[in-house]
Protein backbone atom coordinates (compact mmCIF):
# COMPACT_ATOMS: atom_id res chain seq x y z
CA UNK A 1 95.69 50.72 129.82
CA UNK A 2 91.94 49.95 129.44
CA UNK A 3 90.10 52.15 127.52
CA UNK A 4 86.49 53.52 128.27
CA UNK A 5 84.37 53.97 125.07
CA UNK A 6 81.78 57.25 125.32
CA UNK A 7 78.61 55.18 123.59
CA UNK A 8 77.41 58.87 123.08
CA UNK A 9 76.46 61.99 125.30
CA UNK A 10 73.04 61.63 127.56
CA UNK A 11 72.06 63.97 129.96
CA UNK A 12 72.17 61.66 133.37
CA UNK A 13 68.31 62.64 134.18
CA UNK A 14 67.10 61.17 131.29
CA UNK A 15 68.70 57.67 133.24
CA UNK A 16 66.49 58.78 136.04
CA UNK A 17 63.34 58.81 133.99
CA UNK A 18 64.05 55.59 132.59
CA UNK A 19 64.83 53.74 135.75
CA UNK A 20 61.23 55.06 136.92
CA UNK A 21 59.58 54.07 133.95
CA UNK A 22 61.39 50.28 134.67
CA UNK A 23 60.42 50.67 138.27
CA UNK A 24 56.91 51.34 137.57
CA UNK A 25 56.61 48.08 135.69
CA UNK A 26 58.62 46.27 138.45
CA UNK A 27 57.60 47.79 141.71
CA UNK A 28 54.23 48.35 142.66
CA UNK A 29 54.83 50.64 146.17
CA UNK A 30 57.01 52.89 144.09
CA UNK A 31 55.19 56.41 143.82
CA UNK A 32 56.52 59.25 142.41
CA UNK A 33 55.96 63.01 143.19
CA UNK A 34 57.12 65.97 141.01
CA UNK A 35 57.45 69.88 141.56
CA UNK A 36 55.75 71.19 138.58
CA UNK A 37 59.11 69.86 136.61
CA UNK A 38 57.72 66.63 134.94
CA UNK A 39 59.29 67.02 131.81
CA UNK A 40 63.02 68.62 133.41
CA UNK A 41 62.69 65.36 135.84
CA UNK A 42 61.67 63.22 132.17
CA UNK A 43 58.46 61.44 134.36
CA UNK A 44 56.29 61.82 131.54
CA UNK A 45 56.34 57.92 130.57
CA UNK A 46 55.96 56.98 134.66
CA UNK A 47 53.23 59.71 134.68
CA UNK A 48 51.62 58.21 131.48
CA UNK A 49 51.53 54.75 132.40
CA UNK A 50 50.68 54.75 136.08
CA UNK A 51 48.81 57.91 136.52
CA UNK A 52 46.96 56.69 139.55
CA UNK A 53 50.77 56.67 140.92
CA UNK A 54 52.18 60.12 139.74
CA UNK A 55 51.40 62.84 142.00
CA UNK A 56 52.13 66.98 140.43
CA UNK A 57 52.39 68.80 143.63
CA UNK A 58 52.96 71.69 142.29
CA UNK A 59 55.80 74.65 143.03
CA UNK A 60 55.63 73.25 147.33
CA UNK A 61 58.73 71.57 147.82
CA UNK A 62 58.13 71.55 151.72
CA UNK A 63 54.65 69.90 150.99
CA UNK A 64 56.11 67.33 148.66
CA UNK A 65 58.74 66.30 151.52
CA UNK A 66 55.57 66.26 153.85
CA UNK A 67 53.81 64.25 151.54
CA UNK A 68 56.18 61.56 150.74
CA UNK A 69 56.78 61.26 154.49
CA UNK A 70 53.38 60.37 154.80
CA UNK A 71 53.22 57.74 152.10
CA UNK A 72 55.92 55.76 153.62
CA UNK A 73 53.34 54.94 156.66
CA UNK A 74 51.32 53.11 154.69
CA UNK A 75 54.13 50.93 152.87
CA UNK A 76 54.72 53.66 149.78
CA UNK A 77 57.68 53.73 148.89
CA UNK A 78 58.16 57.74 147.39
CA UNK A 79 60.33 59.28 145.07
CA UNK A 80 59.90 62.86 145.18
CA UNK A 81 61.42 64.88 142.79
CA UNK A 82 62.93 68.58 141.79
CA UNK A 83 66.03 70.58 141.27
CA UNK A 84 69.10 70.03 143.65
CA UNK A 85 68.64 73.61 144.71
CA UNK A 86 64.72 72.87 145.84
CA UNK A 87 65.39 69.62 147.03
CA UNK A 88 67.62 69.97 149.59
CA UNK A 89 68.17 73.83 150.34
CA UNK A 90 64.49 74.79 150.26
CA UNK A 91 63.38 72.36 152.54
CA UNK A 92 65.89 71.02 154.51
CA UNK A 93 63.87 71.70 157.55
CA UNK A 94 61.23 69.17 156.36
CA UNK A 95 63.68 66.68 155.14
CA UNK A 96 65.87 66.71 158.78
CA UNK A 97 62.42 66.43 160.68
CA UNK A 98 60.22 64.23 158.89
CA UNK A 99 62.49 62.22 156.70
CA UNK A 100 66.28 61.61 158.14
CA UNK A 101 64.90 61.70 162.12
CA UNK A 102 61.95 59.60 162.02
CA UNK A 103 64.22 57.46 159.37
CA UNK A 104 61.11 57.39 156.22
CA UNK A 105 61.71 55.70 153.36
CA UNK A 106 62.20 58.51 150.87
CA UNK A 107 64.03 58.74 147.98
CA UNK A 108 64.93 62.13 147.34
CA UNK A 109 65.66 62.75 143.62
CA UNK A 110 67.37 65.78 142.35
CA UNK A 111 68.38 66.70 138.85
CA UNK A 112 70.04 69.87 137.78
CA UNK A 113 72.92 69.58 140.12
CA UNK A 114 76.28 71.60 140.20
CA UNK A 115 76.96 74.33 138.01
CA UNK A 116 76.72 72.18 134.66
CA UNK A 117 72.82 73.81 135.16
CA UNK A 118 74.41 76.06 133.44
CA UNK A 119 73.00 79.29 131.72
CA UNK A 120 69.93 79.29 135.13
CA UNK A 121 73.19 80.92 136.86
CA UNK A 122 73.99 81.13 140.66
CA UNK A 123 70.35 80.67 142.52
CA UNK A 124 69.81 77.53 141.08
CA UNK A 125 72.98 75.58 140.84
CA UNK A 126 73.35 74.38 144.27
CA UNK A 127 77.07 73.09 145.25
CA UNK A 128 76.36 72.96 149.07
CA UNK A 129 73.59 69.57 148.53
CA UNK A 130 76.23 66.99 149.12
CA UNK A 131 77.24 68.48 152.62
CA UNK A 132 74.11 69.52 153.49
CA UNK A 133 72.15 65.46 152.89
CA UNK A 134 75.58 63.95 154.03
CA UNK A 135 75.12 65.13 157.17
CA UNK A 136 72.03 64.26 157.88
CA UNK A 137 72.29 60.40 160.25
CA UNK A 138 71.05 57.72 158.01
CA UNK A 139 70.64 59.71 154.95
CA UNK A 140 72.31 57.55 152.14
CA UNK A 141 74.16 59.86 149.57
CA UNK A 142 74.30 59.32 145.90
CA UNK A 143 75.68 61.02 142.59
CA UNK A 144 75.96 59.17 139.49
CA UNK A 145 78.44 59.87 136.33
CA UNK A 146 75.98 58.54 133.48
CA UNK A 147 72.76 57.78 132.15
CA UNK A 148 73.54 53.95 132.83
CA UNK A 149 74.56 53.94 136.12
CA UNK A 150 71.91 56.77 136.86
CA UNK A 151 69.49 54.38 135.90
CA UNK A 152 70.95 51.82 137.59
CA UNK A 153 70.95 53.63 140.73
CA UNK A 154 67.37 54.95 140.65
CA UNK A 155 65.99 51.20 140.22
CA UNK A 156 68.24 49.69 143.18
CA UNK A 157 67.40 52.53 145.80
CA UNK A 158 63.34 50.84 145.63
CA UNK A 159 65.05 47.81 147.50
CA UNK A 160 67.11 50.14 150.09
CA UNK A 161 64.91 50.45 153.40
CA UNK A 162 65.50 53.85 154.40
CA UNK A 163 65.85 57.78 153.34
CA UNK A 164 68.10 58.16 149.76
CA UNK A 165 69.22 61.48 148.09
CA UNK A 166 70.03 61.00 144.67
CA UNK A 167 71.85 63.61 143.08
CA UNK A 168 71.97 63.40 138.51
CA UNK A 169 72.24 66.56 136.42
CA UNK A 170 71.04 68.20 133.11
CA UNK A 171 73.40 68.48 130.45
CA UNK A 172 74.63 65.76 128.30
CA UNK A 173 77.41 63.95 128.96
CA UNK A 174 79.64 61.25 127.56
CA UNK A 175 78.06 57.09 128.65
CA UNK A 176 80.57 55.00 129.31
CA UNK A 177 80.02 52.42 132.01
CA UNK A 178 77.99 49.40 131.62
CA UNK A 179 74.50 48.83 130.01
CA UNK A 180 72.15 47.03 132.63
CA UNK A 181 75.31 46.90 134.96
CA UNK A 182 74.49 46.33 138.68
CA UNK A 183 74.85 49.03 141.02
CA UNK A 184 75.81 48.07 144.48
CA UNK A 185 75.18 50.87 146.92
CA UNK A 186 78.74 51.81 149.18
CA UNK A 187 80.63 50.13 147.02
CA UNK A 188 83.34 51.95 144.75
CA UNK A 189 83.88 51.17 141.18
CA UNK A 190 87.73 50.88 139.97
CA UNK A 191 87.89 51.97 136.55
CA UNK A 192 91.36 51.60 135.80
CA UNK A 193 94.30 50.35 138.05
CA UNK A 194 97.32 52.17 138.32
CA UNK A 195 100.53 52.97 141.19
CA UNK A 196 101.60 56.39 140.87
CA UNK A 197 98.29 58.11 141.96
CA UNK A 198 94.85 57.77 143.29
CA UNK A 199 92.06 59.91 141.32
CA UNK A 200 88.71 59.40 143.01
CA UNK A 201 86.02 61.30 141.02
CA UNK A 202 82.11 61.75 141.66
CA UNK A 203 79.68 62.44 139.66
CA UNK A 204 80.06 64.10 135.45
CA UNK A 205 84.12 64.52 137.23
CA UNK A 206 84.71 60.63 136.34
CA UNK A 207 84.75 60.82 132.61
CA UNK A 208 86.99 64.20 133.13
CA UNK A 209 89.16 61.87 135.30
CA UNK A 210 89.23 59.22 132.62
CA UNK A 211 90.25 60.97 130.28
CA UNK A 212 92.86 62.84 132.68
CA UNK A 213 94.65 59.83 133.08
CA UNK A 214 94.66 58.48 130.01
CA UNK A 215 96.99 62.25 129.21
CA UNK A 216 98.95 61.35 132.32
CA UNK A 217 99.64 57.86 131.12
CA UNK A 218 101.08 59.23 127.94
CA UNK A 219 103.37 61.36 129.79
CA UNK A 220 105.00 58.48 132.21
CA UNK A 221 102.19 58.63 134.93
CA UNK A 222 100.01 56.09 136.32
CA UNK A 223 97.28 56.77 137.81
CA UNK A 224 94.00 54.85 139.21
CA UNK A 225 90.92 55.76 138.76
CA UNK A 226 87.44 55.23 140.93
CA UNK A 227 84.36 56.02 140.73
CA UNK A 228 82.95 56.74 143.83
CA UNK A 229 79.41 56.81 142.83
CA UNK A 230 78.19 56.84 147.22
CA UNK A 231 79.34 59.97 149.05
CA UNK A 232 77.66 58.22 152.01
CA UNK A 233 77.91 55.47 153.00
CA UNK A 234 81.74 56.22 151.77
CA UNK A 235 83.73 53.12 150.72
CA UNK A 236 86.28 53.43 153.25
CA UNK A 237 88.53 49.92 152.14
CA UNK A 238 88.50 51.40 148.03
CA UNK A 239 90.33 54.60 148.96
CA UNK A 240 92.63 53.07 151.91
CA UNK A 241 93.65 50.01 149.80
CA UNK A 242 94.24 52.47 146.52
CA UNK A 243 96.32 54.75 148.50
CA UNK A 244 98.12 52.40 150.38
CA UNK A 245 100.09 51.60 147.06
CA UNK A 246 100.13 55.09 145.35
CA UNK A 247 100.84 57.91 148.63
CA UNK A 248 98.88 60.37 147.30
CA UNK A 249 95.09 60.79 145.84
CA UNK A 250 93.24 63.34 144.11
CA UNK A 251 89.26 63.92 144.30
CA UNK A 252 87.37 65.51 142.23
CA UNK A 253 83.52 66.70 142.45
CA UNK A 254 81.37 69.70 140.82
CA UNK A 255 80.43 70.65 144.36
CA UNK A 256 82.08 72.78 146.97
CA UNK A 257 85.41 71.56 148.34
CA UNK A 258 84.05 72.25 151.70
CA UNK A 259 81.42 69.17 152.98
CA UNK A 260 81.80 67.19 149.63
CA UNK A 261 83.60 64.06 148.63
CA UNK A 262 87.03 65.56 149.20
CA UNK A 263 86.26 66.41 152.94
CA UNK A 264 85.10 62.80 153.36
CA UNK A 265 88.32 61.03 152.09
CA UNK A 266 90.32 63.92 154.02
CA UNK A 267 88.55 62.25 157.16
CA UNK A 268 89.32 58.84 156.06
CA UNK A 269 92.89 59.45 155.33
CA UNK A 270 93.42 61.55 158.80
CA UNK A 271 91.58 59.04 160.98
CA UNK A 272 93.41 55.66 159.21
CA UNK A 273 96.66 56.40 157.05
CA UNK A 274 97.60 60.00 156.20
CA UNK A 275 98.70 61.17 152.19
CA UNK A 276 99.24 63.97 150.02
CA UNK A 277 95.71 65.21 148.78
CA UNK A 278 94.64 67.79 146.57
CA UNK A 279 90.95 69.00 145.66
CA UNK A 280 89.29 69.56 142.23
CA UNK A 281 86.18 71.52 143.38
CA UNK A 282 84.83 74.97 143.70
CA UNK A 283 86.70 76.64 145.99
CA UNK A 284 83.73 78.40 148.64
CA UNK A 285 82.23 80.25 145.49
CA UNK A 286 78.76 80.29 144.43
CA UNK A 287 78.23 80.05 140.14
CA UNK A 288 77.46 81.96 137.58
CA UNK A 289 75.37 82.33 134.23
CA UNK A 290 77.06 80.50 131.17
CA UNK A 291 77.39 77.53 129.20
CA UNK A 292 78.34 74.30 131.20
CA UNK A 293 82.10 74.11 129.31
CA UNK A 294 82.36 77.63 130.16
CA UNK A 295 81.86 76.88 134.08
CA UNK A 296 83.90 74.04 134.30
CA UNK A 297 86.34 75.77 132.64
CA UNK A 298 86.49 78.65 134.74
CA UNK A 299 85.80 76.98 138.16
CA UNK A 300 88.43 74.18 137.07
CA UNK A 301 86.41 71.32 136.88
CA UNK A 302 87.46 69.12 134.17
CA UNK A 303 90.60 67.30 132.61
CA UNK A 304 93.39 70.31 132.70
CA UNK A 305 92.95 70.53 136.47
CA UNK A 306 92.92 67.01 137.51
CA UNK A 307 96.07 66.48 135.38
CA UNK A 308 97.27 69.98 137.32
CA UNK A 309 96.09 68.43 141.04
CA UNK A 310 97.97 65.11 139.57
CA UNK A 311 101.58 66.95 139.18
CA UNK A 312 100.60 69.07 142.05
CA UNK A 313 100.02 66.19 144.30
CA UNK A 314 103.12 64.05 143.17
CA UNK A 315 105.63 66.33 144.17
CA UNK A 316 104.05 65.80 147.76
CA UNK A 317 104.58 62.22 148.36
């Protein structure tokens, strides 16, 4: 069984800042536009070293959607920035009408995702986001599992013509996959192969899934693991393919079970080859205040209840 080696814990927005900083360097239309969070967002090396392209808008989400809008007319290509809660719930209105329908090139970038916000409680640990930009037509969907891919992902959405919501987090977390690696939008990564299960995870889930096979491997079970690092557009062919040999799957996202990953690999299983499924995700609940272990804990998100959704699931197939 291949093993995945944590090269020590990063918070996945700290990936973000650094892929700005590269793109700064790299790409000369890329702009970037922050809610009075500069240092949460970690812009302060893209704000340093192309002021003339770092724009503080100040606590106006909807004007910051407006704005970036705007920019795209005259070849800009935006990356406007805030909390998952602000950048999506707040101003969805602006984001439907003058981003996803008129089709602007916008790269929506939120950290602080999911309930690993942590001790900010309820009102600002969105777990609706995914749903809510998913459905949007031609909004591309994104949610990274470390600071390397995170990085990777917020240099390669620059070359993707069209509106991007890019979803990273706050707390540090273990970085496993690789340095510089390429990231390849709509296309799932297979971490480790395996026939008695599929675990698809999103997100700071993957490591948990990692290391939840690795404990179901040393009790007799083997199970595949894939990052699914695009919620939309979904990688249809991973999952079929994957299930195809085990009869059963598993997905796993710090998001609502309801219009997140799990509800799009329902939909591909219904619509193309039907199998035993079960959820890790919060079931309808908003969060709470409390330490990020403590949520994930509670709302079982981590390795216990993937390995519980894996013996769950079996005795399904």
């Amino acid at each position: 069984m291949k093993k995945y080696i944590n090269s020590g814990n990063i918070d996945t927005r700290s990936g973000f800042g650094a892929g700005m900083d590269e793109l700064g360097k790299t790409h000369e239309n890329v702009v970037a536009l922050c809610a009075d969070l500069t240092g949460s967002l970690k812009l302060n090396d893209f704000e340093k070293n192309h002021p003339e392209r770092f724009f503080q808008t100040g606590i106006a989400e909807a004007n910051m959607m407006g704005m970036a809008a705007g920019m795209t007319i005259g070849g800009k290509i935006p990356y406007a920035t805030t909390f998952a809660n602000f950048a999506t719930g707040r101003v969805y209105d602006q984001i439907r009408q003058s981003i996803a329908y008129s089709n602007k090139n916008v790269k929506i970038c939120a950290s602080h995702a999911g309930l690993t916000l942590g001790e900010d409680g309820a009102t600002h640990q969105i777990l609706e986001d995914l749903g809510l930009m998913k459905m949007l037509p031609g909004m591309t969907v994104i949610n990274t599992c470390d600071y390397n891919q995170t990085k990777a992902a917020t240099i390669a959405i620059a070359d993707h013509d069209g509106p991007v919501y890019l979803r990273f987090g706050r707390p540090s977390v273990a970085n496993f996959t690789e340095k510089d690696g390429k990231f390849e939008i709509g296309k799932a990564v297979h971490l480790l192969e395996g026939s008695d299960v599929t675990i698809v995870a999103t997100g700071h889930l993957v490591w948990e899934a990692i290391k939840a096979a690795e404990e179901l491997n040393e009790n007799g079970i083997s199970a595949e693991v894939i990052n699914i690092h695009t919620i939309k557009p979904l990688d249809d062919e991973a999952i079929l393919n994957s299930v195809k040999k085990t009869r059963c799957i598993v997905t796993c996202e710090e998001h609502n079970y309801l219009g997140g990953l799990g509800e799009s690999v329902a939909r591909v299983l219904a619509t193309n080859d039907p199998a035993p499924q079960e959820f890790v995700a919060t079931q309808d609940t908003f969060g709470e205040s409390g330490t990020p272990a403590e949520l994930m804990e509670k709302y079982g998100l981590n390795t216990k209840s993937i390995v519980a959704a894996v013996n769950k699931v079996l005795t399904r197939k």
